[in-house]
C-alpha atoms as a PDB file:
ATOM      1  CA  UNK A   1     147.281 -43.283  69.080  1.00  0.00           C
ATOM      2  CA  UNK A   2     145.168 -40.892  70.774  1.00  0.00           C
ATOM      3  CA  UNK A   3     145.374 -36.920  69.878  1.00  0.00           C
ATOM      4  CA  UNK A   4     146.827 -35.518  73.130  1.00  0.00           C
ATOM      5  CA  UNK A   5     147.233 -31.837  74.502  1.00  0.00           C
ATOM      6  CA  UNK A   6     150.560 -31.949  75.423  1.00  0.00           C
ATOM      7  CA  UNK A   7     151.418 -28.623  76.685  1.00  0.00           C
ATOM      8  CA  UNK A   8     150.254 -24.940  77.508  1.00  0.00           C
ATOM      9  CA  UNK A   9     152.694 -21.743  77.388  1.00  0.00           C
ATOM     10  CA  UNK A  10     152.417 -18.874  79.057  1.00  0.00           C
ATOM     11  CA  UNK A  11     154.420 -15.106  78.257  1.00  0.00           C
ATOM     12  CA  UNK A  12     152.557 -14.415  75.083  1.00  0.00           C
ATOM     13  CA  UNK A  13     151.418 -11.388  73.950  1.00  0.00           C
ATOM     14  CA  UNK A  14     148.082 -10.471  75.540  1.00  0.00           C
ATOM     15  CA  UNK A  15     145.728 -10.572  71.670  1.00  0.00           C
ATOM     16  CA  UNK A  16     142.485 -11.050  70.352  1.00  0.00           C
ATOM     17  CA  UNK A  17     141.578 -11.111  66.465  1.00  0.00           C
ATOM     18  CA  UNK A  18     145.049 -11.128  65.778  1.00  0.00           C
ATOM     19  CA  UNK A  19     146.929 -13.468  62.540  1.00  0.00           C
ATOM     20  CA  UNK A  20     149.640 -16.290  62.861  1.00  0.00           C
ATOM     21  CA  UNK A  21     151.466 -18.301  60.396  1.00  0.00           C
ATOM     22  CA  UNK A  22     154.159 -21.541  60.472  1.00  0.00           C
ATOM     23  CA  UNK A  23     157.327 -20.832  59.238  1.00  0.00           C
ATOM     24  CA  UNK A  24     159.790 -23.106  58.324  1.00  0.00           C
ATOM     25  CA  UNK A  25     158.544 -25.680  60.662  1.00  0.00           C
ATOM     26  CA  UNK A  26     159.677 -24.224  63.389  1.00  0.00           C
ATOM     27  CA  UNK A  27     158.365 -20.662  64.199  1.00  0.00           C
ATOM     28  CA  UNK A  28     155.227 -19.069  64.680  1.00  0.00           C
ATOM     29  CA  UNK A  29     154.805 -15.586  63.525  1.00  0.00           C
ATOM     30  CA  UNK A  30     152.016 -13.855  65.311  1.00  0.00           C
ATOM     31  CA  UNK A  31     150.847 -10.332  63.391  1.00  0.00           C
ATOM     32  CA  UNK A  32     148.811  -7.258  65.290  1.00  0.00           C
ATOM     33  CA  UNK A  33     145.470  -8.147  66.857  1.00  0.00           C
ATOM     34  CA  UNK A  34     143.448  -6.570  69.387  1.00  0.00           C
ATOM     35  CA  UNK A  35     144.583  -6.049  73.418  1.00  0.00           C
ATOM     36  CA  UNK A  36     141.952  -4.256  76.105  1.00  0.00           C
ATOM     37  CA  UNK A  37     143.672  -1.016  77.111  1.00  0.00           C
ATOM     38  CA  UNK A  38     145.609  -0.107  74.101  1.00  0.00           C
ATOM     39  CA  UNK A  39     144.902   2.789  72.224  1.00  0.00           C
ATOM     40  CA  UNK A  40     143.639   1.821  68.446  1.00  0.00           C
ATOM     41  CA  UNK A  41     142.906   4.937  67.293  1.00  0.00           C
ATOM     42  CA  UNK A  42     146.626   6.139  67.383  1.00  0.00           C
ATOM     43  CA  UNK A  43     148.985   5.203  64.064  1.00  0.00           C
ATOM     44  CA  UNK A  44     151.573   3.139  65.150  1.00  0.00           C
ATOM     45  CA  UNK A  45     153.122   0.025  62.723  1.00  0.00           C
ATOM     46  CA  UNK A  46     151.816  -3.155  63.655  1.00  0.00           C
ATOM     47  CA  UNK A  47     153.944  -5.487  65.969  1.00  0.00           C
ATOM     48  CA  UNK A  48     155.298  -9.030  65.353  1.00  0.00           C
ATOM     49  CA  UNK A  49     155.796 -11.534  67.283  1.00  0.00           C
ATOM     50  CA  UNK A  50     157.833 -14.711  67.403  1.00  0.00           C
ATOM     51  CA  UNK A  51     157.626 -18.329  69.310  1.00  0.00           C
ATOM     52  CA  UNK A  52     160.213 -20.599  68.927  1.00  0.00           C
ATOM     53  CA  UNK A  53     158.835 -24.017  69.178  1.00  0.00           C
ATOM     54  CA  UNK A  54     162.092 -25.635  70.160  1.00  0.00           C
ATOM     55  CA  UNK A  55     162.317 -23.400  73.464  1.00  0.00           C
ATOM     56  CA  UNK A  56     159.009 -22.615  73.789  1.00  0.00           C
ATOM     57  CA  UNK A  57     159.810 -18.730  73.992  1.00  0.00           C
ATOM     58  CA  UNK A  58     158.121 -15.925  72.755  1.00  0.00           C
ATOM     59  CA  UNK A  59     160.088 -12.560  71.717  1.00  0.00           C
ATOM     60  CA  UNK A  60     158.939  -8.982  70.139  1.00  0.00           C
ATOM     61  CA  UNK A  61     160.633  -8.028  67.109  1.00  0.00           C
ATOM     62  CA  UNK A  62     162.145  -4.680  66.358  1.00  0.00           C
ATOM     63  CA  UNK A  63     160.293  -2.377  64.634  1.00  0.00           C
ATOM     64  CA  UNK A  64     160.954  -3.496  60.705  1.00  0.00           C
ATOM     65  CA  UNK A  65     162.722  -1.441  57.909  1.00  0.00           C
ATOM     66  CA  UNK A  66     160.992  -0.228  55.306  1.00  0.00           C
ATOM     67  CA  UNK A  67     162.099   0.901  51.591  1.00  0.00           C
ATOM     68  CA  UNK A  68     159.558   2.991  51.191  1.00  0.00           C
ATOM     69  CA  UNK A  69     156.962   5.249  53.067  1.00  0.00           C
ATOM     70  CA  UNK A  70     154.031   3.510  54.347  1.00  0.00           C
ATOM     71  CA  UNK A  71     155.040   0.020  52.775  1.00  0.00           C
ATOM     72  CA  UNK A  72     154.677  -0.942  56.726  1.00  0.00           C
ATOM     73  CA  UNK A  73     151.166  -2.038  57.697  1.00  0.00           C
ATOM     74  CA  UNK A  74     149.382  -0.014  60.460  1.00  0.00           C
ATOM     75  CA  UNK A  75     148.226  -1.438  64.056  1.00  0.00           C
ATOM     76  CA  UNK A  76     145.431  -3.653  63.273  1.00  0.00           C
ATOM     77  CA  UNK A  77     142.559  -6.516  63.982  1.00  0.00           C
ATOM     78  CA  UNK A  78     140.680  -9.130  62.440  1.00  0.00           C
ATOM     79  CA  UNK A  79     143.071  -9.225  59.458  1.00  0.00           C
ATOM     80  CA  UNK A  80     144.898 -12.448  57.898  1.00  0.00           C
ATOM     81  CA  UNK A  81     148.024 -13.804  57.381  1.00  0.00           C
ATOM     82  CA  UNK A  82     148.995 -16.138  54.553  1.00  0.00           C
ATOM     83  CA  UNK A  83     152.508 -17.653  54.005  1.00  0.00           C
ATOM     84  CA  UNK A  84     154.178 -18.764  51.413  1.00  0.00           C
ATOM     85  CA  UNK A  85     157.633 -19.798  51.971  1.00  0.00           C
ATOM     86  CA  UNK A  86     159.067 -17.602  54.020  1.00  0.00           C
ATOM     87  CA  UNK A  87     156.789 -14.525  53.048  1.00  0.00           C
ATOM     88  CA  UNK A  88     153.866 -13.759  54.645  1.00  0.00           C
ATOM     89  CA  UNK A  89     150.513 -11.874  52.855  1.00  0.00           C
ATOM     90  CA  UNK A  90     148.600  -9.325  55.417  1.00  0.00           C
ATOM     91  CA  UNK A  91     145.172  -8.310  54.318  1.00  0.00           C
ATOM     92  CA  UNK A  92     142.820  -6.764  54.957  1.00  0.00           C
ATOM     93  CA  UNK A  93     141.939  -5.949  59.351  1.00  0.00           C
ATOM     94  CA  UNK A  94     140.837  -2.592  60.623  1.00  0.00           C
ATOM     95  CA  UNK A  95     142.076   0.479  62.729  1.00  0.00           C
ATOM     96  CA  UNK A  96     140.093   2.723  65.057  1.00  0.00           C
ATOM     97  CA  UNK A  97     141.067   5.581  63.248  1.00  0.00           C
ATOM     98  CA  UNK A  98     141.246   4.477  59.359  1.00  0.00           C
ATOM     99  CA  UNK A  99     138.561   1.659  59.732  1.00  0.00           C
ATOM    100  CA  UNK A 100     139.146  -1.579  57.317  1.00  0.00           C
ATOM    101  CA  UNK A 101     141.475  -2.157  55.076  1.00  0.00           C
ATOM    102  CA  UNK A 102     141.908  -3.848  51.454  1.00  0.00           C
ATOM    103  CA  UNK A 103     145.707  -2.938  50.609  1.00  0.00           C
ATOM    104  CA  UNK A 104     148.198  -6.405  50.580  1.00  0.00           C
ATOM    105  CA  UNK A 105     151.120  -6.393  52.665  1.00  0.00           C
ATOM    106  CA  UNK A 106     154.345  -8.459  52.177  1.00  0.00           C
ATOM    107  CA  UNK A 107     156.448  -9.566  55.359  1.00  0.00           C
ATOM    108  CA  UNK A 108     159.692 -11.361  54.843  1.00  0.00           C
ATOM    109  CA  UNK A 109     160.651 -13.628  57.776  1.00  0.00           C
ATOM    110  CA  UNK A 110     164.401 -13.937  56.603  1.00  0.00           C
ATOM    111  CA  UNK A 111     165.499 -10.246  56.237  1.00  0.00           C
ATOM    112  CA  UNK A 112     162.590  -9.006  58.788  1.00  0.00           C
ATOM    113  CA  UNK A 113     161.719  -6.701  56.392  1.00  0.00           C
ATOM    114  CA  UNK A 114     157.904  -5.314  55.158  1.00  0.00           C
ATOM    115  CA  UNK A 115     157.103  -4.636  51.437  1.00  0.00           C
ATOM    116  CA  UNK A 116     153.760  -3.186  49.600  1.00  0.00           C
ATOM    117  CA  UNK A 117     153.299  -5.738  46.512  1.00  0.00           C
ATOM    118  CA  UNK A 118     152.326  -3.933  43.395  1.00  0.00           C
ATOM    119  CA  UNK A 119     148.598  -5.634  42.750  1.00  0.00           C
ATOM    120  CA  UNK A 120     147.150  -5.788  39.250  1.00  0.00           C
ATOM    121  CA  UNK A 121     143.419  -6.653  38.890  1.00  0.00           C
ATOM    122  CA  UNK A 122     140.118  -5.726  41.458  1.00  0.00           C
ATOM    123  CA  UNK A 123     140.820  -6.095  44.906  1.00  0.00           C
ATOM    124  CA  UNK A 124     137.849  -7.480  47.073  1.00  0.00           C
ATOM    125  CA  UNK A 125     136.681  -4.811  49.056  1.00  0.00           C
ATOM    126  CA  UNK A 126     137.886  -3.557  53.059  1.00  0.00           C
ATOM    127  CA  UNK A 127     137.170  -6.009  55.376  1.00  0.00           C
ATOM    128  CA  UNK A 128     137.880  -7.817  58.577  1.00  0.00           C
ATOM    129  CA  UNK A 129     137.359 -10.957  60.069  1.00  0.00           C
ATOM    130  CA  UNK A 130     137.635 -12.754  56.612  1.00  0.00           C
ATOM    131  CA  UNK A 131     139.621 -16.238  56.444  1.00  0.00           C
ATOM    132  CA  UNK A 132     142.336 -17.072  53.960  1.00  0.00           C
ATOM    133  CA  UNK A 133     144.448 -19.725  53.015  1.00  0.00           C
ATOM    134  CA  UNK A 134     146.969 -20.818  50.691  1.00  0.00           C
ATOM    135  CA  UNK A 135     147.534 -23.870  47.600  1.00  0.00           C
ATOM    136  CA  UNK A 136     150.450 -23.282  45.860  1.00  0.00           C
ATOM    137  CA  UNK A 137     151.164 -19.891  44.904  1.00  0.00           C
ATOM    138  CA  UNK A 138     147.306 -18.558  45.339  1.00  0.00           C
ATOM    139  CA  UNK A 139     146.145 -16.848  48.504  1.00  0.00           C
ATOM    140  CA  UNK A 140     141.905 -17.438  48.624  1.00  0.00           C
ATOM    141  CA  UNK A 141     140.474 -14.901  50.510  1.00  0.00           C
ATOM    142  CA  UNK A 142     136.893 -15.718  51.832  1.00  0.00           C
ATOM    143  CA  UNK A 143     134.240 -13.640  53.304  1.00  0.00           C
ATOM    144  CA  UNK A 144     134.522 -11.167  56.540  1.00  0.00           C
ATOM    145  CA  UNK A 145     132.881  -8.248  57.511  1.00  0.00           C
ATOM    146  CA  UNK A 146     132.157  -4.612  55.239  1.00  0.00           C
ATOM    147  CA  UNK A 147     130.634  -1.678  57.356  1.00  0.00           C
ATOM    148  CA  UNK A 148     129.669   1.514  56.343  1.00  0.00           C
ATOM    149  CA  UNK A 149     131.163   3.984  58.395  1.00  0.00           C
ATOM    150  CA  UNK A 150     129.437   6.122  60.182  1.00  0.00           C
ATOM    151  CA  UNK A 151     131.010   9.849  60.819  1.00  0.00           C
ATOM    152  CA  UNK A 152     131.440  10.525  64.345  1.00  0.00           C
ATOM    153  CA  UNK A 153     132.796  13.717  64.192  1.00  0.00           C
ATOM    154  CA  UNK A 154     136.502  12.906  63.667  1.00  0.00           C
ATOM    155  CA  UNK A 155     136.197   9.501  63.908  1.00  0.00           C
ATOM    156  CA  UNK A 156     135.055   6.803  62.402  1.00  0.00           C
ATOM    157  CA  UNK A 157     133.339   3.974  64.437  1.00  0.00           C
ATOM    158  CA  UNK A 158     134.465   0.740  64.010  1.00  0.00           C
ATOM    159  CA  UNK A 159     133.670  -3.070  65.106  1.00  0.00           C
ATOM    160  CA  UNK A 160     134.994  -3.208  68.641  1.00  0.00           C
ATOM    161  CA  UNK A 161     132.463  -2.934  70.948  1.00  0.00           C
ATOM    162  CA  UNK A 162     132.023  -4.557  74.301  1.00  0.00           C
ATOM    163  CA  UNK A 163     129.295  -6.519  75.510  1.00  0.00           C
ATOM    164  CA  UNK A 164     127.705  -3.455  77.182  1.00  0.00           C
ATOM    165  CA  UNK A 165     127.724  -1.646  73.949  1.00  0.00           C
ATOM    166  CA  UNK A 166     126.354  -4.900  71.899  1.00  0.00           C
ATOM    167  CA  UNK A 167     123.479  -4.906  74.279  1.00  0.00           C
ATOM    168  CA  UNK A 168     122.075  -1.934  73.878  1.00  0.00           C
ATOM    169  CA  UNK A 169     120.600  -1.190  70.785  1.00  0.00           C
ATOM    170  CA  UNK A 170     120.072   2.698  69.497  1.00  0.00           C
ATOM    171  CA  UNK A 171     117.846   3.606  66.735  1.00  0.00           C
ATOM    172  CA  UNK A 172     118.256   6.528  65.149  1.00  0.00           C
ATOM    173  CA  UNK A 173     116.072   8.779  62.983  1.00  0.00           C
ATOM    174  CA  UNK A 174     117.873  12.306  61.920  1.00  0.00           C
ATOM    175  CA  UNK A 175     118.431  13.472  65.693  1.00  0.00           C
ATOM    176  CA  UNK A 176     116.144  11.240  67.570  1.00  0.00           C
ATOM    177  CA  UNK A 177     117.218   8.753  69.576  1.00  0.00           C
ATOM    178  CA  UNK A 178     115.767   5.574  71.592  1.00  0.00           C
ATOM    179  CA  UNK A 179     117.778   3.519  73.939  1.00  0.00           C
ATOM    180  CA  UNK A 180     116.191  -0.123  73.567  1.00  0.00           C
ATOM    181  CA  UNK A 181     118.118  -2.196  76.495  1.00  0.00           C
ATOM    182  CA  UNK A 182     116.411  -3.541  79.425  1.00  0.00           C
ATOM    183  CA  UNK A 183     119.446  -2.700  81.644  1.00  0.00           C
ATOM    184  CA  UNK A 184     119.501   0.349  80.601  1.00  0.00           C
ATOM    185  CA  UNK A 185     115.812   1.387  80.704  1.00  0.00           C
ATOM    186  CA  UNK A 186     115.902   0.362  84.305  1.00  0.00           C
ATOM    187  CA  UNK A 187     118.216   3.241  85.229  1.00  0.00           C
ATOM    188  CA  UNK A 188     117.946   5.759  82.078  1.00  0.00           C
ATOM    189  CA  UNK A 189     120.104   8.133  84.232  1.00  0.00           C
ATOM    190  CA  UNK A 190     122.642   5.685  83.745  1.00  0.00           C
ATOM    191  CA  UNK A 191     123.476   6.406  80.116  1.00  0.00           C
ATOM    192  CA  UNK A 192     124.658   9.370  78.320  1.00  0.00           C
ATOM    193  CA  UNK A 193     123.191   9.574  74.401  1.00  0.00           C
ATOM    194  CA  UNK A 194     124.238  11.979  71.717  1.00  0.00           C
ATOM    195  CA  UNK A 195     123.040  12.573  68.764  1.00  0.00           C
ATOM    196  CA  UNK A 196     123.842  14.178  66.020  1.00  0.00           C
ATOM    197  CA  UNK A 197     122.726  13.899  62.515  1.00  0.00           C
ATOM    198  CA  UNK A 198     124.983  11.648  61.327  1.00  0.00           C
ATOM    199  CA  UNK A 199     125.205   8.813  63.733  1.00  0.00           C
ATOM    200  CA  UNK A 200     125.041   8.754  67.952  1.00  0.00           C
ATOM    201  CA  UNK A 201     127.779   8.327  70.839  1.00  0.00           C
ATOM    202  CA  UNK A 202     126.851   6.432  74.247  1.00  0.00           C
ATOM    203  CA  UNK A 203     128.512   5.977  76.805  1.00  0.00           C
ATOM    204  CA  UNK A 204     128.665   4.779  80.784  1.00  0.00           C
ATOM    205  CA  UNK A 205     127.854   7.850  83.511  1.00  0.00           C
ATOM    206  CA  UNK A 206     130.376   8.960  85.400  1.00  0.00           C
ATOM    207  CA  UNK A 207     131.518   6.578  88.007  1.00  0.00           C
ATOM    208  CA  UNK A 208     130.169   3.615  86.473  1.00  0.00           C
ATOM    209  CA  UNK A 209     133.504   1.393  85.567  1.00  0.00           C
ATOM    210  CA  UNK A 210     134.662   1.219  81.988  1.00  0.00           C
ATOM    211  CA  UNK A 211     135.572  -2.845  82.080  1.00  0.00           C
ATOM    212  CA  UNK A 212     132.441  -4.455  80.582  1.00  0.00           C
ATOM    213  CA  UNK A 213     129.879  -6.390  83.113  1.00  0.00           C
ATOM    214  CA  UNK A 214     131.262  -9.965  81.551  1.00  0.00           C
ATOM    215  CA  UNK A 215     135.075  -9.470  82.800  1.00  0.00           C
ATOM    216  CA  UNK A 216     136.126 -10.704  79.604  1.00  0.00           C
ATOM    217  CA  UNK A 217     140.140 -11.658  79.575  1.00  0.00           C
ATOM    218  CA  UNK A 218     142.116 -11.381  76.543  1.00  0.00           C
ATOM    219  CA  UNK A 219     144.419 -14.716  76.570  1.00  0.00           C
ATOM    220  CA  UNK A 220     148.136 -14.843  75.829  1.00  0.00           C
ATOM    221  CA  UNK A 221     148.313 -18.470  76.774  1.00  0.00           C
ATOM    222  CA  UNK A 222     149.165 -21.043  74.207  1.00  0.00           C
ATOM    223  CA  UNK A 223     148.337 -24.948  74.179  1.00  0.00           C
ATOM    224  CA  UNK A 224     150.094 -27.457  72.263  1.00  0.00           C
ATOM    225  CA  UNK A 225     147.884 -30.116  70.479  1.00  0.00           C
ATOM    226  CA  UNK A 226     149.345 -33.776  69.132  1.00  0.00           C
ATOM    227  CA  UNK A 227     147.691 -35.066  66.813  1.00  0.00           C
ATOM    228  CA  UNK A 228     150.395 -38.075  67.016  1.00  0.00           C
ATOM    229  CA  UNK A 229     152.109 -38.284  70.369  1.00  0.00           C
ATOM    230  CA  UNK A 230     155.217 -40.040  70.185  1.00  0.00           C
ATOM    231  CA  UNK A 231     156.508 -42.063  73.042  1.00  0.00           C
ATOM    232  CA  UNK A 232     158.953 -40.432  73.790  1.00  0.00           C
ATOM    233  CA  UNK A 233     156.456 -37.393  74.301  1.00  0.00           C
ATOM    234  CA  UNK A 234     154.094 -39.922  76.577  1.00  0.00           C
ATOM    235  CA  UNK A 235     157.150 -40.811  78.466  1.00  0.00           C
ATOM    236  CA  UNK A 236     158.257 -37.376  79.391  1.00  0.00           C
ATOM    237  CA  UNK A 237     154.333 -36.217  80.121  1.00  0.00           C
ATOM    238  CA  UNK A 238     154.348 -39.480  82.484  1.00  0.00           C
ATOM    239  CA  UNK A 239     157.815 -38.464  84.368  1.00  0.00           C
ATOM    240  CA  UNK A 240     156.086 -34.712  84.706  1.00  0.00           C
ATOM    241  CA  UNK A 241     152.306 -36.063  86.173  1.00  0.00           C
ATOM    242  CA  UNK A 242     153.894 -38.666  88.210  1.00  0.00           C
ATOM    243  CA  UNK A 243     156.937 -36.735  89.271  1.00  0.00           C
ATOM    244  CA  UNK A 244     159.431 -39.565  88.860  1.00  0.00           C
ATOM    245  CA  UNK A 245     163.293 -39.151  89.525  1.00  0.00           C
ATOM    246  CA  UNK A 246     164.936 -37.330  86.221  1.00  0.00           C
ATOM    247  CA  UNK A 247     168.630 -37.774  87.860  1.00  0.00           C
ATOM    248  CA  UNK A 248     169.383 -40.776  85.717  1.00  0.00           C
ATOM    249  CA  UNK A 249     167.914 -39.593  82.596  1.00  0.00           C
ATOM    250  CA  UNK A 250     170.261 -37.573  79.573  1.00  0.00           C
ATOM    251  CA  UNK A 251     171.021 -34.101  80.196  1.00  0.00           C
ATOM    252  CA  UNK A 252     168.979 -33.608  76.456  1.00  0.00           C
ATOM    253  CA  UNK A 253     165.790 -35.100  77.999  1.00  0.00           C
ATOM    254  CA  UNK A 254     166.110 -33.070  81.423  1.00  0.00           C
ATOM    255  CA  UNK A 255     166.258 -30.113  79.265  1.00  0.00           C
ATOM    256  CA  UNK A 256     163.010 -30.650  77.280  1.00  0.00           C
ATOM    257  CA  UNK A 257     161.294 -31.945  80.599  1.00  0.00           C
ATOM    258  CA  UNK A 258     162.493 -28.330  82.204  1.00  0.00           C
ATOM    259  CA  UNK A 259     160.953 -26.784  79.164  1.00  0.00           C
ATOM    260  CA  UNK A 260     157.659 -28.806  79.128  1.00  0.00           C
ATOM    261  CA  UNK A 261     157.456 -28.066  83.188  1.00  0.00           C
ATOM    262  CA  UNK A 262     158.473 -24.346  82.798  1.00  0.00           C
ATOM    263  CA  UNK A 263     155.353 -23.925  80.075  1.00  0.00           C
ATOM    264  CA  UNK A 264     152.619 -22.528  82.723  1.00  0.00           C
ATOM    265  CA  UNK A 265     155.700 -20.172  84.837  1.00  0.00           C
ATOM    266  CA  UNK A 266     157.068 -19.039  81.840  1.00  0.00           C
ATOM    267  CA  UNK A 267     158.090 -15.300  81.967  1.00  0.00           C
ATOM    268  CA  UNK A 268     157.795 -12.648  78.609  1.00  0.00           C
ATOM    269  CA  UNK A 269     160.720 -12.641  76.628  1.00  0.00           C
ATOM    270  CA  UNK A 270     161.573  -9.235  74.843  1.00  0.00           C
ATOM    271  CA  UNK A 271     157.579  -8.098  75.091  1.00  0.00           C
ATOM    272  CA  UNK A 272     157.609  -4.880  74.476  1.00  0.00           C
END
């Protein structure tokens, strides 16, 4: 039988380079990742969220308990998730202010609650962006991305740039600087360089709008992907295109028809 998308849900959170895992067949656990507008280089603990595939709802969880100080993982990007049971591993992922990370995290999904694993041997080094997966009771960790940092001051300059930054490329010797962009050689005025010794800043003139030239959307839509449609599944994706009379059907079947039609109205459950 023919793999089928089968549905798409909307009310998720709003994230980019974020980290999800399966849990007990049933839920999705969704871990940090990056959102336009929110402010990385604060400290805050990184968020969780929850879709129940039997509902199709998505919900924020409380902020988790914690034993012990700093056993909670800060806001983060472009780390991984790995479960195992009902635990799941964080590594690695970055922070505006603190930059990449290499320490393991432990999230239970029954008690809600975080843990720092004590780790004998070498860790691999801070990273983001790396993959991981699980057989049995290893976790393999597998490349990603190790910057230096470069001092800015009082902060440290990490990964997430826009397109507008990505496209212009500075070169910098001591405290000279070239711009080498064709937009922005065009209109030098346009740009504002500093330089120091230790690395530069750019940034847009006044006036000129912050949202990068591409309009680039961070999703919070999720599709649903068959690889073995049932037909029962057929049947109720027939009823929905063809918009055939449900008043006969069971009152079990109108439900998951309501919840298969609701998927693109959906509203945010509990989003913070």
């Amino acid at each position: 039988m023919a793999i089928r998308w089968t549905q798409e849900v909307e009310g998720g959170p709003r994230r980019v380079n974020h980290a999800a895992v399966a849990i007990r067949n049933r839920f999705i656990f969704s871990f940090g990742g990056y959102c336009t507008g929110e402010e990385y280089n604060q400290i805050v603990n990184i968020d969780v969220h929850v879709f129940d595939t039997v509902p199709c709802r998505w919900m924020k969880l409380p902020p988790a308990s914690c034993e012990f100080k700093g056993c909670v993982p800060y806001m983060r990007y472009g780390h991984s998730a790995s479960a195992i049971s009902d635990l799941v591993y964080i590594f690695g992922g970055r922070n505006d202010t603190h930059g990449a990370c290499n320490i393991l995290y432990c999230f239970d999904t029954g008690s809600l609650t975080w843990s720092k694993p004590k780790v004998n041997g070498k860790p691999p080094a801070a990273r983001d962006g790396h993959s991981a997966c699980v057989i049995e009771s290893r976790i393999y960790i597998f490349g990603g991305y190790e910057e230096e940092e470069i001092d800015l001051g009082s902060t440290i300059l990490g990964r997430k740039f826009t397109p507008v930054q990505l496209e212009c490329l500075i070169q910098a010797i001591g405290s000279c600087v070239s711009v080498c962009s064709s937009r922005f050689e065009e209109n030098s005025e346009e740009v504002k360089v500093q330089a120091t010794s230790s690395g530069t800043v750019f940034s847009p003139a006044a006036g000129e709008p912050a949202d990068d030239e591409y309009h680039l959307q961070d999703h919070s839509d999720l599709y649903i992907l068959d690889l073995e449609p049932s037909l029962r599944t057929l049947c109720k994706l027939a009823v929905i295109q063809y918009k055939l009379d449900q008043t006969p059907l069971p009152k079990v079947l109108k439900t998951e028809l309501s919840i298969m039609e609701a998927g693109r109205s959906s509203v945010r459950s509990s989003q913070g």
